[in-house]
Protein backbone atom coordinates (compact mmCIF):
# COMPACT_ATOMS: atom_id res chain seq x y z
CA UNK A 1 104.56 107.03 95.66
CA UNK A 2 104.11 106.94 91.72
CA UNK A 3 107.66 106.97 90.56
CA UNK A 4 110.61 105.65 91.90
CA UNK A 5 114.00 105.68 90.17
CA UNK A 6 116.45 102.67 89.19
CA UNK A 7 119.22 102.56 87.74
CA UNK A 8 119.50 105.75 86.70
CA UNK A 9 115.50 105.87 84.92
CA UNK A 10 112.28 106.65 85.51
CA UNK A 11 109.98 103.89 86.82
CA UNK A 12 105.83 104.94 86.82
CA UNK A 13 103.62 102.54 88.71
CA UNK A 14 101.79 100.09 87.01
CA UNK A 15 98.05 101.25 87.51
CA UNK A 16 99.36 104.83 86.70
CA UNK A 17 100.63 104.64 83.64
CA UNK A 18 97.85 101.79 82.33
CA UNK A 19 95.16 104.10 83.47
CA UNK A 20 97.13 106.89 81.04
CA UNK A 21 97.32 104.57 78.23
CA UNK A 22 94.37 102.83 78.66
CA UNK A 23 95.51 99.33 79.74
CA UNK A 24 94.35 97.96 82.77
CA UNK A 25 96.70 97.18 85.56
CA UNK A 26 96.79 93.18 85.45
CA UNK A 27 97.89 93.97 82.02
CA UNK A 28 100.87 95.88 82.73
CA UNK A 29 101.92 93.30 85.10
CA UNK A 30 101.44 90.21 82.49
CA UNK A 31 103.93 92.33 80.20
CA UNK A 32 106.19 92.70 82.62
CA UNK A 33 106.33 89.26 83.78
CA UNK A 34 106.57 88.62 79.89
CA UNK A 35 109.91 90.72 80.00
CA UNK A 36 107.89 92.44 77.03
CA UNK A 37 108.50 95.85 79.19
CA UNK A 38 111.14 96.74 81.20
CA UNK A 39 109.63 96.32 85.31
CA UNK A 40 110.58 95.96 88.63
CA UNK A 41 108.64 94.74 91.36
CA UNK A 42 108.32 96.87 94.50
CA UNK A 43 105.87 95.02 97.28
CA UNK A 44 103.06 94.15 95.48
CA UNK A 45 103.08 96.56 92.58
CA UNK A 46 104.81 96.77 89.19
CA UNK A 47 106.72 99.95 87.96
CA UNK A 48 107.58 100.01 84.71
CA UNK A 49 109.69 101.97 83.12
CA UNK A 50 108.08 104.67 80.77
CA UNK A 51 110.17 105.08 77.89
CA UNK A 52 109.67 100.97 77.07
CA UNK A 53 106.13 101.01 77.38
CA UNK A 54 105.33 103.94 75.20
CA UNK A 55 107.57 102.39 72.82
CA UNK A 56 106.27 98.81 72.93
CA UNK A 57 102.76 100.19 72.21
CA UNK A 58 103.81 102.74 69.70
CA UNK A 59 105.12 99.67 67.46
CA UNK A 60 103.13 96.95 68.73
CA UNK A 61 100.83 96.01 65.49
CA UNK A 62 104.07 97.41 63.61
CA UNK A 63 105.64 93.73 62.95
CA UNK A 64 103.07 92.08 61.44
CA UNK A 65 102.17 94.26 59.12
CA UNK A 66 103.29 94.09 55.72
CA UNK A 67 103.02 95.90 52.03
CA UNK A 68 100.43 94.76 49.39
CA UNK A 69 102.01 94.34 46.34
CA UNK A 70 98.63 93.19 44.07
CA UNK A 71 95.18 93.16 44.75
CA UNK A 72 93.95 90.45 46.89
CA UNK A 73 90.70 89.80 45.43
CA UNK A 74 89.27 90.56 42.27
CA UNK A 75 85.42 91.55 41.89
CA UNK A 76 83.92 89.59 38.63
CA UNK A 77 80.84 88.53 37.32
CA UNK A 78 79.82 85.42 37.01
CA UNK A 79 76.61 84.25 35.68
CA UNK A 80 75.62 80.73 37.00
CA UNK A 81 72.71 78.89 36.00
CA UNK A 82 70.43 78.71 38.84
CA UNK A 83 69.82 74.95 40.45
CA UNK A 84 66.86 73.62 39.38
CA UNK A 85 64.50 72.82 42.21
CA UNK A 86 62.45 69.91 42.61
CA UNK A 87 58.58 72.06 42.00
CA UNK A 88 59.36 74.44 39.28
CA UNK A 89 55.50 74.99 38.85
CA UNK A 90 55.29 76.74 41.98
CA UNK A 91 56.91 80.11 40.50
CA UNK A 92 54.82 79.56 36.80
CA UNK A 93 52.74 82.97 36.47
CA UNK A 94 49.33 82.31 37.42
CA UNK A 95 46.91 81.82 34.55
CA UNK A 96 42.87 82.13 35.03
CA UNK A 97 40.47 80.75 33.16
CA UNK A 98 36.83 81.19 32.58
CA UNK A 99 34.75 78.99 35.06
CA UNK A 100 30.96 78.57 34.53
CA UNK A 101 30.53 76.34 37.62
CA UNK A 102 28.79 78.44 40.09
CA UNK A 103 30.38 79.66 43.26
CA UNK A 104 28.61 77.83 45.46
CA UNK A 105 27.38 74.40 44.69
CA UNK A 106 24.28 73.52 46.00
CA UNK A 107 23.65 70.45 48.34
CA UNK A 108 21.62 67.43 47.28
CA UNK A 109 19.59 67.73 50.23
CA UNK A 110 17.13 64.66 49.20
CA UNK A 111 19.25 61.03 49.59
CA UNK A 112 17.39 58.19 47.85
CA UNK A 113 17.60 54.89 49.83
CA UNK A 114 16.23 52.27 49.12
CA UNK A 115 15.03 49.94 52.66
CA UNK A 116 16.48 46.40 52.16
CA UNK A 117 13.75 44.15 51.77
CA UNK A 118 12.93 42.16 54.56
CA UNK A 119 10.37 38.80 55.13
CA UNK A 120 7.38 39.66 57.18
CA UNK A 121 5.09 37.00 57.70
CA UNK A 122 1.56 38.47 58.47
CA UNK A 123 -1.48 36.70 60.00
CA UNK A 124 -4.76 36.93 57.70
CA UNK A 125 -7.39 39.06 59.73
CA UNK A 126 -11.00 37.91 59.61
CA UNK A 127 -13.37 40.55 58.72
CA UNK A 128 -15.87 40.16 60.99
CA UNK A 129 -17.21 41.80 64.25
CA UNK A 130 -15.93 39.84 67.28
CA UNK A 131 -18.64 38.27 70.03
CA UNK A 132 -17.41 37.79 73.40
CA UNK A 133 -19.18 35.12 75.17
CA UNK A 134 -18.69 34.23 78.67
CA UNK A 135 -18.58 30.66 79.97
CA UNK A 136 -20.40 29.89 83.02
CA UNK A 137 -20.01 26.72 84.70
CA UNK A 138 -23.01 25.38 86.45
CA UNK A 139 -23.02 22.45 88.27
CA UNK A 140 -26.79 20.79 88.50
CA UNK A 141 -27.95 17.68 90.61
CA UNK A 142 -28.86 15.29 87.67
CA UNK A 143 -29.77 11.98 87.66
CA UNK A 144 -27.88 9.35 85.41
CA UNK A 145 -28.45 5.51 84.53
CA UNK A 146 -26.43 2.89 84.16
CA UNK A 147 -26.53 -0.93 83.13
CA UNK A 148 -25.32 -2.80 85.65
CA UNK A 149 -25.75 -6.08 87.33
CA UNK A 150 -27.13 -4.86 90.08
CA UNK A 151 -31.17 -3.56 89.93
CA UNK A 152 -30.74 -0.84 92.66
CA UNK A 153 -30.20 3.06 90.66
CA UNK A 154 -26.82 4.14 91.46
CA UNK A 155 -26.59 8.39 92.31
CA UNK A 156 -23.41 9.49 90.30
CA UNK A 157 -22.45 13.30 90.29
CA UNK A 158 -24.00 16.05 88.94
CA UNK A 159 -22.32 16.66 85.22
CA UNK A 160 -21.48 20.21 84.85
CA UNK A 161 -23.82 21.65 82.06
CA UNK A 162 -21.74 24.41 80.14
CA UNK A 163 -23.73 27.85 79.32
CA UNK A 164 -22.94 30.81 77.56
CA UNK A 165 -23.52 34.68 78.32
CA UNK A 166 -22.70 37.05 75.60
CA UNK A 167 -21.35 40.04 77.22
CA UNK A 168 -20.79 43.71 74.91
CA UNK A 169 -17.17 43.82 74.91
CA UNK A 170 -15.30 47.51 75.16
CA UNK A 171 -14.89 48.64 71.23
CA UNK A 172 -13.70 52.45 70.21
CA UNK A 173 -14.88 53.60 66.80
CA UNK A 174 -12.27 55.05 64.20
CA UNK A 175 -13.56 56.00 60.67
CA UNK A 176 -16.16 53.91 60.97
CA UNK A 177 -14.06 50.85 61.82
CA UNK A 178 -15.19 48.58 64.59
CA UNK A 179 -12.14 47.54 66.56
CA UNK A 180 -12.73 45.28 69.26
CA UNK A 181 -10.45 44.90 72.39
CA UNK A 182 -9.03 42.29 74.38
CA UNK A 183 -11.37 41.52 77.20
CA UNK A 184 -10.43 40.85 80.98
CA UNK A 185 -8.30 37.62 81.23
CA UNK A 186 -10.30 36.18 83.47
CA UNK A 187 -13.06 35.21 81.02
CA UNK A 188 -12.20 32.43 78.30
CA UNK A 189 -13.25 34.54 75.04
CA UNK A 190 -14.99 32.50 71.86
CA UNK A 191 -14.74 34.20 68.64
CA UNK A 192 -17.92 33.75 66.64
CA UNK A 193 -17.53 35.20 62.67
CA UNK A 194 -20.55 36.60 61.49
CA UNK A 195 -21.23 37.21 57.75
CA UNK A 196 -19.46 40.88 57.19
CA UNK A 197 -19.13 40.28 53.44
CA UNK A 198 -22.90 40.58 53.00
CA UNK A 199 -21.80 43.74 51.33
CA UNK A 200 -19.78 41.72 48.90
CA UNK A 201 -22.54 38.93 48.39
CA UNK A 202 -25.06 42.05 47.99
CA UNK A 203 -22.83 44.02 44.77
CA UNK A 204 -21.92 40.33 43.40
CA UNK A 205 -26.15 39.56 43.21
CA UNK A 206 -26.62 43.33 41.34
CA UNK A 207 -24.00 42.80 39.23
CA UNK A 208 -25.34 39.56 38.38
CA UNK A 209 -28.75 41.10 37.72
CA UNK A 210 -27.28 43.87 35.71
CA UNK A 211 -25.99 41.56 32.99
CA UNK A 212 -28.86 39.36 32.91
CA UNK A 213 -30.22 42.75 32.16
CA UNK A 214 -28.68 43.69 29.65
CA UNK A 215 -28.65 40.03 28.25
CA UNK A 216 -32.27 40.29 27.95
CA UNK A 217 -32.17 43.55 25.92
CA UNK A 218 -29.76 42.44 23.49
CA UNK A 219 -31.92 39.70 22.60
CA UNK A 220 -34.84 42.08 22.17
CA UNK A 221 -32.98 44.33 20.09
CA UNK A 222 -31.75 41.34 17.43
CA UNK A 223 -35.28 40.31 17.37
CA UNK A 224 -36.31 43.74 16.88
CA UNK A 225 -33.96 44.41 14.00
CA UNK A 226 -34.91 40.97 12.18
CA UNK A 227 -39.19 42.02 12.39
CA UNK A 228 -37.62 45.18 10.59
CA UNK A 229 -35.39 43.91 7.95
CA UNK A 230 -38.44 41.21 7.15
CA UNK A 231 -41.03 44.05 6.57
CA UNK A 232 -38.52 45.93 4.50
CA UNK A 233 -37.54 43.26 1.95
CA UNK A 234 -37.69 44.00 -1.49
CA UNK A 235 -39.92 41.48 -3.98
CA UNK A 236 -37.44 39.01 -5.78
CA UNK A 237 -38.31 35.73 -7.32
CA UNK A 238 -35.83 33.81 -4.15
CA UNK A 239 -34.51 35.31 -1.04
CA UNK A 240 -32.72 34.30 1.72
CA UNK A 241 -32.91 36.16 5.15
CA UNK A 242 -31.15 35.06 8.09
CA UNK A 243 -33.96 33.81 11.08
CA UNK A 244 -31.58 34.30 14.53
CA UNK A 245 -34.07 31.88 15.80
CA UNK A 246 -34.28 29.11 13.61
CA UNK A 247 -31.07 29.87 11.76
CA UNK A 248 -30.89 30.02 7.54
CA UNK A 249 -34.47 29.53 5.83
CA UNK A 250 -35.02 30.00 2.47
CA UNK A 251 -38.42 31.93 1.41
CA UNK A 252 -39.14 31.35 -2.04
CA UNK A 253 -41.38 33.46 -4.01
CA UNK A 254 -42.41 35.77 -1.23
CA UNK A 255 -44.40 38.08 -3.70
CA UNK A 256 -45.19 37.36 -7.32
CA UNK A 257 -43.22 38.48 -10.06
CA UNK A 258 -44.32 41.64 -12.00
């Protein structure tokens, strides 16, 4: 049953008539409740009464709206000064400049350090080659005296006599450079220095006969020049000629005057 009437009009139930006029039925019901609509309850369903509710949606927006005498707002335009930021440079126009640095710089590839100095205390070698000699321990009977009270000869022990056996110890050559190695640590080793700056003592005694050398024909040569400069001296009445030998003589009328 969709209509029912009461009291003489037309009642339309509620889910009806909101489905016609696009309400929904819990709608219909809150307006009735409202006493916005004229409505009757029947069970558990509204009817409303059609005439109210096409009139109360007819002029529902109807009361609050009202006429416009002037424009509400006015368009105008207003220039404002824009707010000055904190990195104006950012929006400068770019400006490019000549660069004569090239592209890509090179790398210093070579770093100059210099090593801090640090003491090193070296041991002098002696030049040299090195002898090994083994010791040998021999232990002789021997006889030996001693003054005592007593006439009868007394035996003591044998003294250990002490010998020595050179032995050719392991050496490697490197540009003509004789390097001798440690030898077995059994054996007590003895270094014995030989005379290896005979080369020394050798260019030191040529040298030494090279300037004698020369000494000698320097003398030879004054005495040379002096015989010369005597046989080519012109006649005057006095001359004097200087004798490297016995020093200033005078020679006085050397040749007769014309």
């Amino acid at each position: 049953m969709d209509t029912i009437s009461f009291k003489g009009e037309t009642y339309i139930k509620g889910s009806k008539i909101a489905e016609e006029l696009g309400y929904t039925a819990d709608y219909v019901g809150q307006l009735c409740r409202s006493r916005q609509v004229e409505g009757t309850l029947v069970g558990r369903s509204w009817y409303v009464s059609e005439k109210s509710i096409r009139a109360h949606k007819k002029n529902r927006y109807r009361s609050n709206q009202t006429k416009s005498v002037d424009a509400v707002r006015q368009m105008m335009g207003v220039r404002t000064q824009p707010k000055p930021l904190l990195f104006e440079d950012r929006f400068s126009t770019p400006v490019y400049e000549a660069d004569d640095q090239p592209l890509i710089p090179s790398i210093k590839k070579h770093f100059e350090t210099t090593p801090p100095q640090v003491a090193v205390a070296q041991d002098e070698e002696l030049e040299g080659s090195a002898v090994y000699l083994k010791r040998v321990t021999m232990s002789e009977p021997a006889r030996v005296n001693e003054v005592r009270h007593s006439e009868a000869p007394k035996d003591y022990p044998a003294r250990p006599a002490v010998r020595y056996m050179t032995g050719e110890a392991p050496v490697s050559r490197m540009d003509d450079v004789r390097v001798a190695h440690r030898p077995i640590i059994e054996q007590e080793v003895y270094i014995v220095e030989t005379p290896a700056n005979g080369s020394r003592i050798y260019i030191k005694a040529v040298s030494s006969a090279i300037i004698a050398a020369g000494f000698l024909l320097l003398v030879s040569f004054i005495s040379f020049e002096q015989q010369t400069f005597a046989s080519r001296v012109m006649p005057l009445d006095t001359e004097y000629y200087f004798d490297f030998s016995g020093g200033l003589q005078a020679t006085v009328n050397l040749w007769s005057a014309k």
